[in-house]
C-alpha atoms as a PDB file:
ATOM      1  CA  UNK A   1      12.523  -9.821 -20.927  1.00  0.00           C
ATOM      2  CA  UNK A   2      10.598 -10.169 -17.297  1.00  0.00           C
ATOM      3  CA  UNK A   3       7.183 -11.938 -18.541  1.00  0.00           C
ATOM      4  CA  UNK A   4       4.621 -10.326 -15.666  1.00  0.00           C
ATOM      5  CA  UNK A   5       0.901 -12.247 -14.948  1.00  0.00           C
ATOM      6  CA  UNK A   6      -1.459 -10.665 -13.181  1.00  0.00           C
ATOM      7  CA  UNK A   7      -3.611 -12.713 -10.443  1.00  0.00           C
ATOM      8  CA  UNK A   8      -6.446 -11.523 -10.159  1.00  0.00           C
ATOM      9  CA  UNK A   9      -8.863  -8.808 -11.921  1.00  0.00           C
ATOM     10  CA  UNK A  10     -11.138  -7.245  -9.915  1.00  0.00           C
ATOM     11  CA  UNK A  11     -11.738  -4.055  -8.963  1.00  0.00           C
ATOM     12  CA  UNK A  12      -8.164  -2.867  -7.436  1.00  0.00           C
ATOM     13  CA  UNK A  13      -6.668  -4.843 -10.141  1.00  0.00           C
ATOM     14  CA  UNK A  14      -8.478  -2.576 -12.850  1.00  0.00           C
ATOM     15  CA  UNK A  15      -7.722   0.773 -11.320  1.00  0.00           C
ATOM     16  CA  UNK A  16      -4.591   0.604 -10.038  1.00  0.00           C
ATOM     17  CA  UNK A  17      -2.238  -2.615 -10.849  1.00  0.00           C
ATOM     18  CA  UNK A  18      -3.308  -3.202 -14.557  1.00  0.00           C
ATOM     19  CA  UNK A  19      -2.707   0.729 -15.491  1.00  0.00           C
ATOM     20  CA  UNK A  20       0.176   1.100 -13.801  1.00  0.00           C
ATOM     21  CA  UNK A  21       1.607  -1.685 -15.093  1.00  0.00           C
ATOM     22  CA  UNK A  22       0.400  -0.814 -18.943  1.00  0.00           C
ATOM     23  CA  UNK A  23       1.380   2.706 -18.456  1.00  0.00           C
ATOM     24  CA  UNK A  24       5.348   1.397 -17.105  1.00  0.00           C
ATOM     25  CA  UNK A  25       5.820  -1.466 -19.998  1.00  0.00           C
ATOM     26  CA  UNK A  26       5.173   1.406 -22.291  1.00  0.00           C
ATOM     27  CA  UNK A  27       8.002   3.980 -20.869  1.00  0.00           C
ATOM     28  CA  UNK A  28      11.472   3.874 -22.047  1.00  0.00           C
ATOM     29  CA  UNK A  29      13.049   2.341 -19.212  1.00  0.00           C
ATOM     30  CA  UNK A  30      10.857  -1.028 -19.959  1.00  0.00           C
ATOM     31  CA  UNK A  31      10.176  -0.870 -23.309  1.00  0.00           C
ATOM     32  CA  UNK A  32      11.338  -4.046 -24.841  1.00  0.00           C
ATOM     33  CA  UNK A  33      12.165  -5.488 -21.308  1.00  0.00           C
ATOM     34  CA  UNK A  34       8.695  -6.185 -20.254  1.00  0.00           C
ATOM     35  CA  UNK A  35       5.687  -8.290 -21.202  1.00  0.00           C
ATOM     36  CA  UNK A  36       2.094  -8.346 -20.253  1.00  0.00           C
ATOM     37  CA  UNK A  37       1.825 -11.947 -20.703  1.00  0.00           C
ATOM     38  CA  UNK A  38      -1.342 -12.897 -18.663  1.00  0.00           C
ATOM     39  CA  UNK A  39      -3.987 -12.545 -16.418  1.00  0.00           C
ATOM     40  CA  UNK A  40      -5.702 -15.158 -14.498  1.00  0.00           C
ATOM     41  CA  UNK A  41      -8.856 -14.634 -12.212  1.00  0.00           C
ATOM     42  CA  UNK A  42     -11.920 -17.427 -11.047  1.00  0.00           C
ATOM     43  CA  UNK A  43     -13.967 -15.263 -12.874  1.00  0.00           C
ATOM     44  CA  UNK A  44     -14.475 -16.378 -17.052  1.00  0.00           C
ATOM     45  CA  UNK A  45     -15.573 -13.082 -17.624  1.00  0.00           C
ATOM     46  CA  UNK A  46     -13.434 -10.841 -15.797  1.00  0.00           C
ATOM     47  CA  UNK A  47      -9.701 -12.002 -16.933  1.00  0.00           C
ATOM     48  CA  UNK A  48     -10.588 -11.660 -20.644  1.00  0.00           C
ATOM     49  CA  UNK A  49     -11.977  -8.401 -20.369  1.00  0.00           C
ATOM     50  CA  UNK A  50      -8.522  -6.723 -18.230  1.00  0.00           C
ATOM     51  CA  UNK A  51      -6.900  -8.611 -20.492  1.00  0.00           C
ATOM     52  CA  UNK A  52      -8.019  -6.925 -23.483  1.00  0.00           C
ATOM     53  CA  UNK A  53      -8.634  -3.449 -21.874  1.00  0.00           C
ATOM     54  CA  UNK A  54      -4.609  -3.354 -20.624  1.00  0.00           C
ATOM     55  CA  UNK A  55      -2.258  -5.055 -23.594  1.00  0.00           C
ATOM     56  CA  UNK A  56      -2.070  -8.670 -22.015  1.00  0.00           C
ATOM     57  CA  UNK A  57      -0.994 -11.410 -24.307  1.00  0.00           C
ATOM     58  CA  UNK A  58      -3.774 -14.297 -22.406  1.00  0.00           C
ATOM     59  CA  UNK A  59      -5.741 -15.264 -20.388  1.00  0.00           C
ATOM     60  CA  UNK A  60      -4.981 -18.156 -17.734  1.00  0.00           C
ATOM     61  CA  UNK A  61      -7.428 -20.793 -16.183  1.00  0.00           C
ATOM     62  CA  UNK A  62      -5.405 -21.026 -13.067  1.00  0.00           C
ATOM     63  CA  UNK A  63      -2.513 -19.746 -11.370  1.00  0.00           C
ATOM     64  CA  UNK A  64      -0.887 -23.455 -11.376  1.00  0.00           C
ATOM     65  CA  UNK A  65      -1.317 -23.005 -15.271  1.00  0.00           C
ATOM     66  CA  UNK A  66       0.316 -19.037 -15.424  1.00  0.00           C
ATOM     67  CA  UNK A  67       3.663 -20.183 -13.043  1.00  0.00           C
ATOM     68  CA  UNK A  68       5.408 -21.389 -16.038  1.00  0.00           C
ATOM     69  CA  UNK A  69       4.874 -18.755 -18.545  1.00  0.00           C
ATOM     70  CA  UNK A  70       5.712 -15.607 -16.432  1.00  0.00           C
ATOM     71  CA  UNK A  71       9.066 -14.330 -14.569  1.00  0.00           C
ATOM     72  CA  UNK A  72       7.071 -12.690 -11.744  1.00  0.00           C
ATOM     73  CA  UNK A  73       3.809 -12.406 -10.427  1.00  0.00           C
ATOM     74  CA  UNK A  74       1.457  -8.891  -9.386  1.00  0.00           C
ATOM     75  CA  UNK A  75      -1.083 -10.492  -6.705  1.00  0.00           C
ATOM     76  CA  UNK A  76      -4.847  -9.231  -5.948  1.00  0.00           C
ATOM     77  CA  UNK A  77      -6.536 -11.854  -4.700  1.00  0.00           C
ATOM     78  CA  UNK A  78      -9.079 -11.566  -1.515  1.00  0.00           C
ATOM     79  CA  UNK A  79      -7.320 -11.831   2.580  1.00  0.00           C
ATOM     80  CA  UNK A  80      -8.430 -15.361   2.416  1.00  0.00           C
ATOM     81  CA  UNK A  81      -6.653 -16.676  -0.251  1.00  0.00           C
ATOM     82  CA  UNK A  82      -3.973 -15.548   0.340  1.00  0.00           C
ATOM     83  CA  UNK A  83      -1.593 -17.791   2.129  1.00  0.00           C
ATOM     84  CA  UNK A  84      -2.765 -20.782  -0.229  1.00  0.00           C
ATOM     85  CA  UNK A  85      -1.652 -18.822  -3.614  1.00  0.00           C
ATOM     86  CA  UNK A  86       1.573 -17.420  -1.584  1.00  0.00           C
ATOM     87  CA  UNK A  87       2.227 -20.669  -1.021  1.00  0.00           C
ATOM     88  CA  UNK A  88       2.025 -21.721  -4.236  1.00  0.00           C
ATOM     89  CA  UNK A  89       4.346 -18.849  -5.513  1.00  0.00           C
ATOM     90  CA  UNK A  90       6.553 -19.726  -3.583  1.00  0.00           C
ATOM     91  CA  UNK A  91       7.227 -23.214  -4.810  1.00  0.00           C
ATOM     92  CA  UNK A  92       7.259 -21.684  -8.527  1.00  0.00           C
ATOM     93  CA  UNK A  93      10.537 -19.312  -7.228  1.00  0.00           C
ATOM     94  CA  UNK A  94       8.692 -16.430  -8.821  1.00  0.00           C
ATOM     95  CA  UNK A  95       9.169 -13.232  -7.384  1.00  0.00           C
ATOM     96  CA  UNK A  96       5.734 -11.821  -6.158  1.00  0.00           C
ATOM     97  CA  UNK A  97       3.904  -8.244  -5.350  1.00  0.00           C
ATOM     98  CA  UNK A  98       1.249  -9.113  -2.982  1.00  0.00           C
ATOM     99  CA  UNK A  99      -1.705  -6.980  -2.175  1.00  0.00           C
ATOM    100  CA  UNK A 100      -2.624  -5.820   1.883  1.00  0.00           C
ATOM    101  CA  UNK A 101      -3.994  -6.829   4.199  1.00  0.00           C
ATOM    102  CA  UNK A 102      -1.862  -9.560   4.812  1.00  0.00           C
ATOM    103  CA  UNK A 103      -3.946 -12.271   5.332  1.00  0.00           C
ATOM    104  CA  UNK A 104      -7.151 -12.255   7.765  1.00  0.00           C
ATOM    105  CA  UNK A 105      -5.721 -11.960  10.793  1.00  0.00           C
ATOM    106  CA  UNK A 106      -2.186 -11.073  12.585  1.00  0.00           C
ATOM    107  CA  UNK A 107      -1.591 -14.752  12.743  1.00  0.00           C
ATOM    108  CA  UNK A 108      -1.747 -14.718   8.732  1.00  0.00           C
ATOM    109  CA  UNK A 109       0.718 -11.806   8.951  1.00  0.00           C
ATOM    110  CA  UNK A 110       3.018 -13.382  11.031  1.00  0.00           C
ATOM    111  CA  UNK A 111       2.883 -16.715   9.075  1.00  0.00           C
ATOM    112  CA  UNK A 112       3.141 -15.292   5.870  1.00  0.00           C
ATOM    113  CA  UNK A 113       6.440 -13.117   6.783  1.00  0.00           C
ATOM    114  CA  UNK A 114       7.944 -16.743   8.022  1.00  0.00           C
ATOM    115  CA  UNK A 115       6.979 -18.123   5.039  1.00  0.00           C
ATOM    116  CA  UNK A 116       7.977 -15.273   2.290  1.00  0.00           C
ATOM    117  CA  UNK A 117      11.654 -14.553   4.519  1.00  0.00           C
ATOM    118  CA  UNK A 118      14.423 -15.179   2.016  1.00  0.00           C
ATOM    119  CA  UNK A 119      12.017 -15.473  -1.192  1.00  0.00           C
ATOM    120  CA  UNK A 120      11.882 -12.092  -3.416  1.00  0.00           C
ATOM    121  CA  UNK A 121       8.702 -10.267  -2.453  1.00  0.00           C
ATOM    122  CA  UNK A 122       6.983  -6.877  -2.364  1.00  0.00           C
ATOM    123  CA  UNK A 123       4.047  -5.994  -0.243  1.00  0.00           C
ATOM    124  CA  UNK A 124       1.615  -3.521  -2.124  1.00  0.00           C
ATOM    125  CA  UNK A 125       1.695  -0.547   0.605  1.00  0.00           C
ATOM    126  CA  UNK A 126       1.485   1.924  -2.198  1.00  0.00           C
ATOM    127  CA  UNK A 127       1.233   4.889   0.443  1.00  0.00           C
ATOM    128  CA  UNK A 128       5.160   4.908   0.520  1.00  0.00           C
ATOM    129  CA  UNK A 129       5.699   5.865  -3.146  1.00  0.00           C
ATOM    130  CA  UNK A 130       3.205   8.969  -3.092  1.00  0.00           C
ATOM    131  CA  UNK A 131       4.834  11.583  -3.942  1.00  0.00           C
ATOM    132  CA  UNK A 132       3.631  13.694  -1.489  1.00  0.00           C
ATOM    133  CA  UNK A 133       5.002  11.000   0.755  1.00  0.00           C
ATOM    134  CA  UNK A 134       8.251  10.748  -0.733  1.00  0.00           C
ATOM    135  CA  UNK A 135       8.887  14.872  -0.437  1.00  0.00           C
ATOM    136  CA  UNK A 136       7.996  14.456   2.703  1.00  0.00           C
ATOM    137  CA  UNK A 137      10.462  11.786   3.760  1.00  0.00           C
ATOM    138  CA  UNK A 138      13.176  13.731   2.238  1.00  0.00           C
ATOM    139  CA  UNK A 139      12.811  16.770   4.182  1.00  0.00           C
ATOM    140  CA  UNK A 140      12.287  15.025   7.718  1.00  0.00           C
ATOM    141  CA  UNK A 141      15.580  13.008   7.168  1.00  0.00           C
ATOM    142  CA  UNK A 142      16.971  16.056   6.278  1.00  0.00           C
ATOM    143  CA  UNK A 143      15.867  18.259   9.377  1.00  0.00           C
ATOM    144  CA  UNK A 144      18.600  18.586  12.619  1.00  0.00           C
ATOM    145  CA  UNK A 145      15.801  17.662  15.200  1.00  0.00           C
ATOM    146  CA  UNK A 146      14.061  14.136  15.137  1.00  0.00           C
ATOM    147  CA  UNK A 147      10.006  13.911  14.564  1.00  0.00           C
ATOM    148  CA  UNK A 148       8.447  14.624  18.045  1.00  0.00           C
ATOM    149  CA  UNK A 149       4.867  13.878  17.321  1.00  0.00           C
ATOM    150  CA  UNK A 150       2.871  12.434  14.401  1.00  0.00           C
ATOM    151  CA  UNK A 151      -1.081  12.761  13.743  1.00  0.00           C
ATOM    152  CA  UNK A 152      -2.767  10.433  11.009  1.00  0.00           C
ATOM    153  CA  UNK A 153      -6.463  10.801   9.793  1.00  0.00           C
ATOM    154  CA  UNK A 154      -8.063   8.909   7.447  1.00  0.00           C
ATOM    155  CA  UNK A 155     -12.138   9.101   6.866  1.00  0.00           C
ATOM    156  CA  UNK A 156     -14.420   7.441   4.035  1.00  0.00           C
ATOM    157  CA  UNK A 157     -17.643   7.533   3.189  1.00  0.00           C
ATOM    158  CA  UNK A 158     -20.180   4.683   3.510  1.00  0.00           C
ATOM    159  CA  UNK A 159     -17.100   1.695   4.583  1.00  0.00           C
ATOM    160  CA  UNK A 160     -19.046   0.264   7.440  1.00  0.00           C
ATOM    161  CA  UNK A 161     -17.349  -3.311   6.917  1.00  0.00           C
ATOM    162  CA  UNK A 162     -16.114  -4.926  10.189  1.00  0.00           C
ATOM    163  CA  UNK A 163     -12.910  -5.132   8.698  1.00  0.00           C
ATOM    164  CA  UNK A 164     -11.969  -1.830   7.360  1.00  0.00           C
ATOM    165  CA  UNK A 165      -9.053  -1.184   9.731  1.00  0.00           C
ATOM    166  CA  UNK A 166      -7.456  -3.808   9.037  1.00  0.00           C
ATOM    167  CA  UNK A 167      -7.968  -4.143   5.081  1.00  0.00           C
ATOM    168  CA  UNK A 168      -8.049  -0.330   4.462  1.00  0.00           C
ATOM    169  CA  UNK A 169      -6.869   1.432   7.795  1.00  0.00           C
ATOM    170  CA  UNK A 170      -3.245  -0.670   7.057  1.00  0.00           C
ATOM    171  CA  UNK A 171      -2.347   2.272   4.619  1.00  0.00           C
ATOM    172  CA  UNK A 172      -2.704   4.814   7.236  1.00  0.00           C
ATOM    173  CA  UNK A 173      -0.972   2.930   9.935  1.00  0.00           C
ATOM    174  CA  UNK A 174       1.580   1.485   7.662  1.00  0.00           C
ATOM    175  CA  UNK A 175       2.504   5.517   6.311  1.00  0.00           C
ATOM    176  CA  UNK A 176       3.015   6.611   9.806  1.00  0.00           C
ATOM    177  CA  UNK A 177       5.074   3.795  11.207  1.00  0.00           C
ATOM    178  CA  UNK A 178       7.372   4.096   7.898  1.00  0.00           C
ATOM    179  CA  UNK A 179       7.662   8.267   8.434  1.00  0.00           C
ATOM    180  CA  UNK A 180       8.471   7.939  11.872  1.00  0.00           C
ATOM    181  CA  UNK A 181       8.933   4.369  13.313  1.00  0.00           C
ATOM    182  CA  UNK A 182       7.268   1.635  15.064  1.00  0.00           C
ATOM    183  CA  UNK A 183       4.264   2.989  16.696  1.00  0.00           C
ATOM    184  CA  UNK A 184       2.115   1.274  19.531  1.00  0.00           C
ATOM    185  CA  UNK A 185      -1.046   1.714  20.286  1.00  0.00           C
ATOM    186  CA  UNK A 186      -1.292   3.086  24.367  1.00  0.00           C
ATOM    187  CA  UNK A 187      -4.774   4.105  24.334  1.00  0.00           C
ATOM    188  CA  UNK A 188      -8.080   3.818  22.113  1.00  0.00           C
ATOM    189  CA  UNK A 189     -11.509   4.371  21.958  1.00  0.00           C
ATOM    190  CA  UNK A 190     -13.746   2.782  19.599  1.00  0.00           C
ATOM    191  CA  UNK A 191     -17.442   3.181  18.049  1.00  0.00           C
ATOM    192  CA  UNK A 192     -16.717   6.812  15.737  1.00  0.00           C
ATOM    193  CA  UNK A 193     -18.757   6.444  12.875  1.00  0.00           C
ATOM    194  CA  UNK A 194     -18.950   2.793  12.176  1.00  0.00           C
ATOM    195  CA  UNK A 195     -16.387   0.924  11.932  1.00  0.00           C
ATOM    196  CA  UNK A 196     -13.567   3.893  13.418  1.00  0.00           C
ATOM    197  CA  UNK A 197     -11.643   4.609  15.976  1.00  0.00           C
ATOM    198  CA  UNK A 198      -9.173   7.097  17.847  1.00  0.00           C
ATOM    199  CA  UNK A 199      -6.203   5.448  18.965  1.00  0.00           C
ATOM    200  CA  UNK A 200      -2.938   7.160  20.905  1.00  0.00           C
ATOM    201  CA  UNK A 201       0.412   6.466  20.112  1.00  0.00           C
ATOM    202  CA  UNK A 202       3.802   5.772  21.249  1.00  0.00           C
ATOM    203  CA  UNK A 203       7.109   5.541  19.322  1.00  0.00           C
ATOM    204  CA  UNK A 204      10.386   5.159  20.351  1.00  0.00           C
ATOM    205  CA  UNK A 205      12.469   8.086  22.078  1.00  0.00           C
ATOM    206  CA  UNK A 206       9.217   9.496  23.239  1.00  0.00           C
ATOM    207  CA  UNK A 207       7.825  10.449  20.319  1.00  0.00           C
ATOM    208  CA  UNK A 208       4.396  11.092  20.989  1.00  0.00           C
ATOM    209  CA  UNK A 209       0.884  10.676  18.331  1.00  0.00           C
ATOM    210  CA  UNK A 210      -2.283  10.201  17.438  1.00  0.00           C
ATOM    211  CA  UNK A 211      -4.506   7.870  14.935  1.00  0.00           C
ATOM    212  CA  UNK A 212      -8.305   9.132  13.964  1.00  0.00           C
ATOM    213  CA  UNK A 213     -10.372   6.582  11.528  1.00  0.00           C
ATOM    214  CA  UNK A 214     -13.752   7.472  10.361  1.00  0.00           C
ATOM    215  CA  UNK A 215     -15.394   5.415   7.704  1.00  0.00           C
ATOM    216  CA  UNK A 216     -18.419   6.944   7.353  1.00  0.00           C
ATOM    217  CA  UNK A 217     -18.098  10.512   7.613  1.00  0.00           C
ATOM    218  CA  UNK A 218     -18.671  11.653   4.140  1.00  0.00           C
ATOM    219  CA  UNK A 219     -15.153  12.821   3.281  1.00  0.00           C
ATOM    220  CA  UNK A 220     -12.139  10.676   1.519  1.00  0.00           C
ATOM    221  CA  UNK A 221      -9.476  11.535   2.614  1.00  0.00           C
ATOM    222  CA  UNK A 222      -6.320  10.894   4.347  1.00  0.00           C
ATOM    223  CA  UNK A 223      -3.943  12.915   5.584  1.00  0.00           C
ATOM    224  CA  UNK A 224      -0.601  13.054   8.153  1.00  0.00           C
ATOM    225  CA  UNK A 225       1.132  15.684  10.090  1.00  0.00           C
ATOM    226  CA  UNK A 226       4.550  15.499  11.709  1.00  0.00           C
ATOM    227  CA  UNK A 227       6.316  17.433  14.034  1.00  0.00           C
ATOM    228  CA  UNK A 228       9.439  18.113  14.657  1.00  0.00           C
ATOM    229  CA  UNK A 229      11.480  21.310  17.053  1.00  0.00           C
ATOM    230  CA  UNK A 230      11.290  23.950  14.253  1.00  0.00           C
ATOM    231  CA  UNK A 231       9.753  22.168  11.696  1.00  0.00           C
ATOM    232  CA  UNK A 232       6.108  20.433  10.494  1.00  0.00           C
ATOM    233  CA  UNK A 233       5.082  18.722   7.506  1.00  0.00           C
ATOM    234  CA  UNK A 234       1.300  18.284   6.170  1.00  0.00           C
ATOM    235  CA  UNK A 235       0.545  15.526   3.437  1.00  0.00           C
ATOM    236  CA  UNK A 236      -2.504  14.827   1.681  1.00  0.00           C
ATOM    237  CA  UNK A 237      -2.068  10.932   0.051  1.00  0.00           C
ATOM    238  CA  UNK A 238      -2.839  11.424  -3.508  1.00  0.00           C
ATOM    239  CA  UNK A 239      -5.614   8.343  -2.820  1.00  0.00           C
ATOM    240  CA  UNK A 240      -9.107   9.362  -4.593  1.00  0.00           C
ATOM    241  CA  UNK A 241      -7.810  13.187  -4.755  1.00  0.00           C
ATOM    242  CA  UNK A 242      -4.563  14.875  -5.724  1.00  0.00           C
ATOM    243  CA  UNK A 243      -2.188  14.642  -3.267  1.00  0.00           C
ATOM    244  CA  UNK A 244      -0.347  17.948  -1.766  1.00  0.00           C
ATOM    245  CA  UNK A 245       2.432  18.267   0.901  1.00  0.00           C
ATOM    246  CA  UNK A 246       3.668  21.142   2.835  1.00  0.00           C
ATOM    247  CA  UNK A 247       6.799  21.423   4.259  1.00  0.00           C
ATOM    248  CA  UNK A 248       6.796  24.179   7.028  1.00  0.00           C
ATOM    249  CA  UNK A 249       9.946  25.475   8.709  1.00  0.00           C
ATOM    250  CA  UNK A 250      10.638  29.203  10.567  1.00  0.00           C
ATOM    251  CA  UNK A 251       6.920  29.942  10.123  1.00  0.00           C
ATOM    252  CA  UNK A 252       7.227  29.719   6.629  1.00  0.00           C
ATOM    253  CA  UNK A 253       6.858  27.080   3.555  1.00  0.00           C
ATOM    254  CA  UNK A 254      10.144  26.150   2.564  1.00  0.00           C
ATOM    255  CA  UNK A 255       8.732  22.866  -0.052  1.00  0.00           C
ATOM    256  CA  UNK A 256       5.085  22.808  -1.295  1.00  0.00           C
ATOM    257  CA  UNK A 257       3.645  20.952  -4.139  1.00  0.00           C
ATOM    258  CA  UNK A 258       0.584  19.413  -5.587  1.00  0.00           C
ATOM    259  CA  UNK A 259      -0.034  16.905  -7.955  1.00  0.00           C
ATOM    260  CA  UNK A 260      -1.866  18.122 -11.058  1.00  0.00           C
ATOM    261  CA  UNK A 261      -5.862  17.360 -11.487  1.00  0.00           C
ATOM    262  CA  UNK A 262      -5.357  15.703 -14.279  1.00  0.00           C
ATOM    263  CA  UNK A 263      -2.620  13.467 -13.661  1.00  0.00           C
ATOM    264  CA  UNK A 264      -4.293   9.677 -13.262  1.00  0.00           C
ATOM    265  CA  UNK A 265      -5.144   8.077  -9.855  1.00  0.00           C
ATOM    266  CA  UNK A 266      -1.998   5.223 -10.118  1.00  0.00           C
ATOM    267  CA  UNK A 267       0.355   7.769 -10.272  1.00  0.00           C
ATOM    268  CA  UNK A 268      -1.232  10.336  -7.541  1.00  0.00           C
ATOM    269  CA  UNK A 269      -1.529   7.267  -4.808  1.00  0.00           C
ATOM    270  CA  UNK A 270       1.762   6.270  -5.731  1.00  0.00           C
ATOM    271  CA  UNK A 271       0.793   2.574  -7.597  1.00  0.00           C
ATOM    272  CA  UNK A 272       3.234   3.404 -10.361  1.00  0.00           C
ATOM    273  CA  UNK A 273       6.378   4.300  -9.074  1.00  0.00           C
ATOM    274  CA  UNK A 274       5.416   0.972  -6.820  1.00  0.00           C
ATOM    275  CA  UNK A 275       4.858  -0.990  -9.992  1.00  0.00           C
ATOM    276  CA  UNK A 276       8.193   0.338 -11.906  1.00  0.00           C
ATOM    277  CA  UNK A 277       9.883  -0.760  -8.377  1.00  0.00           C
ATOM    278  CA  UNK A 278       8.997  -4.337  -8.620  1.00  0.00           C
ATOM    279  CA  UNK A 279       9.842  -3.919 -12.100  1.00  0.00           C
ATOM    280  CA  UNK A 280      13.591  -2.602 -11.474  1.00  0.00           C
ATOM    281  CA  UNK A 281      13.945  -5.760  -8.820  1.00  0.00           C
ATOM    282  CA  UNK A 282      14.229  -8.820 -10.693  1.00  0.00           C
ATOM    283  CA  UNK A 283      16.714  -6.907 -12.649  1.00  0.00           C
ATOM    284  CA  UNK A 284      18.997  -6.113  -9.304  1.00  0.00           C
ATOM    285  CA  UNK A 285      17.790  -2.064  -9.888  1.00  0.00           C
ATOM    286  CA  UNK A 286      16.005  -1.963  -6.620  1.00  0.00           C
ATOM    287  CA  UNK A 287      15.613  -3.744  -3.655  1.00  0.00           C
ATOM    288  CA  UNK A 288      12.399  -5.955  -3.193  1.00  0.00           C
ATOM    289  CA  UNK A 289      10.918  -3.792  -0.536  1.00  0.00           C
ATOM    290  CA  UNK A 290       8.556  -2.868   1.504  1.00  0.00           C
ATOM    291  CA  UNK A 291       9.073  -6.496   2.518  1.00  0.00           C
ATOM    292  CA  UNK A 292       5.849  -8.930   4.694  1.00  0.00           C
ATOM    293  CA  UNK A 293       8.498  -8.198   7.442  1.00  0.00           C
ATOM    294  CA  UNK A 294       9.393  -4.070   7.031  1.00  0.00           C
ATOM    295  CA  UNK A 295       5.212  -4.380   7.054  1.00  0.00           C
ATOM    296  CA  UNK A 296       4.391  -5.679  10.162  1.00  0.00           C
ATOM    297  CA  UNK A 297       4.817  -2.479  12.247  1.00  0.00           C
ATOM    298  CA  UNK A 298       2.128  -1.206  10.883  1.00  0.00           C
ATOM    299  CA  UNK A 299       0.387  -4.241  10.543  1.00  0.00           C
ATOM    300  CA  UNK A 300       0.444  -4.953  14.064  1.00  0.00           C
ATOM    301  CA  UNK A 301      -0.566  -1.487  14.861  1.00  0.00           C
ATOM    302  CA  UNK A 302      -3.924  -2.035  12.283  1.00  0.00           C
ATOM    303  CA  UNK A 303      -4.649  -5.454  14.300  1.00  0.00           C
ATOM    304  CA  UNK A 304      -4.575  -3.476  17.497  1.00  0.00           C
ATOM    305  CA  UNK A 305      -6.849  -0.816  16.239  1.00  0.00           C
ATOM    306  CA  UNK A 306      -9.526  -3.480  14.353  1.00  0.00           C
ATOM    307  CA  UNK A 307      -9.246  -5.248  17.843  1.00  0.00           C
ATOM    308  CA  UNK A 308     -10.943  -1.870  18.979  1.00  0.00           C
ATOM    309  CA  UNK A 309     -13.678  -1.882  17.043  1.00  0.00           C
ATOM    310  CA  UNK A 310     -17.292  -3.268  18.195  1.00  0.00           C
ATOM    311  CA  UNK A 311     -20.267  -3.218  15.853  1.00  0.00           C
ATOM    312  CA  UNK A 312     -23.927  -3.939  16.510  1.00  0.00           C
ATOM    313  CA  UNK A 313     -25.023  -7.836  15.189  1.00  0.00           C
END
């Protein structure tokens, strides 16, 4: 039995972790093999309510008070807390799942990857287990000719925070660094709607690309195309919308799909085949990964792009 607490229960923690985590205890695979044991979050009012709304057995005071009675540990706390609580995990032995950004900064990032080397860890990049995503990967690795270029957009509505490339924009950048490889940024421009920019791109073997960020254009969405000598692919993240993918080859389609309407938002953005993941680790199922370090390519490419970014006072 792997006893899991949840830190934390706000807002990302109620519609993506705590589901996903529900919905996996509940499947065959886990049934039996995992507990809900407790959630713990600053908030009196908060913790009790997730706890009742998702199955969990308590509700914790502090994290200091949790350590003992769980086997691993799902982590949603704010940028700023974070290497205090990591820190504390770590001393427990607990594995951990720890939510992006990582940290505040790329100093955070870089402490926080010396700090979590050797101890078993997952960084929340959810992006990876989209299915769309994961189609996606298949076919490129399957393909005779290497990606040549790679184009990333991602736009929101109303995210004017000074910090939305770096908190938010880390899924984008993280997706196209993990389809392709390392990616720096060459060129940018900043100032496109909000809190965006336009960055170009350089990989390795001269692979050639392009980043757009919008925050505030009235559209959600976010979506990648790659390029390779006869072949493209198109994905839509299943993030806020059901994800799609389109796998083009000879001028033709040869693998399309879409996620159904219906099917919930934790499973479209990939959260639960991320959650069943750090489920199958402890056990020696899966490896504990994407890892603080397999992160920081992307990570390092979000710092350079925030870095681009000026807003009025």
């Amino acid at each position: 039995m792997i006893r899991i607490g949840l830190l934390g229960a706000g807002w990302h923690a109620v519609n993506d972790h705590a589901p996903a985590l529900r919905a996996a205890s509940g499947e065959a695979e886990f049934s039996g093999g995992v507990a809900l044991t407790g959630v713990c979050d600053a908030d009196a009012v908060k913790a009790p309510a997730v706890a009742r709304e998702f199955g969990f057995g308590c509700v914790f005071e502090t994290l200091e008070a949790m350590l003992p009675r769980v086997d691993a540990i799902v982590s949603v706390v704010p940028p700023g807390a974070m290497l205090d609580v990591v820190k504390t995990i770590i001393r427990s032995g607990r594995p951990v799942l720890i939510e992006k950004p990582l940290g505040t900064n790329l100093a955070d990032a870089a402490l926080l990857a010396q700090m979590l080397d050797g101890h078993p860890h997952m960084v929340s990049l959810n992006r990876r287990f989209d299915p769309a995503v994961a189609i996606a990967r298949r076919w490129i690795n399957e393909q005779s000719s290497p990606p040549r270029a790679i184009h990333g957009v991602m736009t929101r509505r109303d995210r004017v925070e000074r910090d939305f490339i770096w908190s938010t924009g880390i899924h984008l950048c993280d997706l196209m660094c993990f389809l392709v490889g390392p990616l720096n940024l060459i060129a940018g421009n900043a100032g496109c709607f909000g809190a965006g920019c336009v960055g170009l791109l350089r990989g390795t073997d001269g692979l050639s690309g392009t980043v757009h960020i919008h925050p505030s254009c009235g559209r959600v969405e976010e979506v990648v195309d790659v390029f390779g000598g006869d072949w493209s692919v198109h994905i839509t993240t299943g993030t806020q919308r059901p994800w799609n993918v389109q796998c083009w080859k000879g001028g033709d389609i040869a693998i399309g799909g879409d996620a159904e309407a219906s099917t919930p938002e934790f499973e479209r953005n990939g959260t639960g085949a991320e959650t069943r993941a750090f489920l199958r680790a402890p056990r020696g199922r899966a490896p504990f990964a994407p890892t603080v370090a397999d992160a920081m390519p992307g990570t390092e490419l979000a710092a350079a792009l925030q870095d681009l970014t000026v807003l009025p006072k």
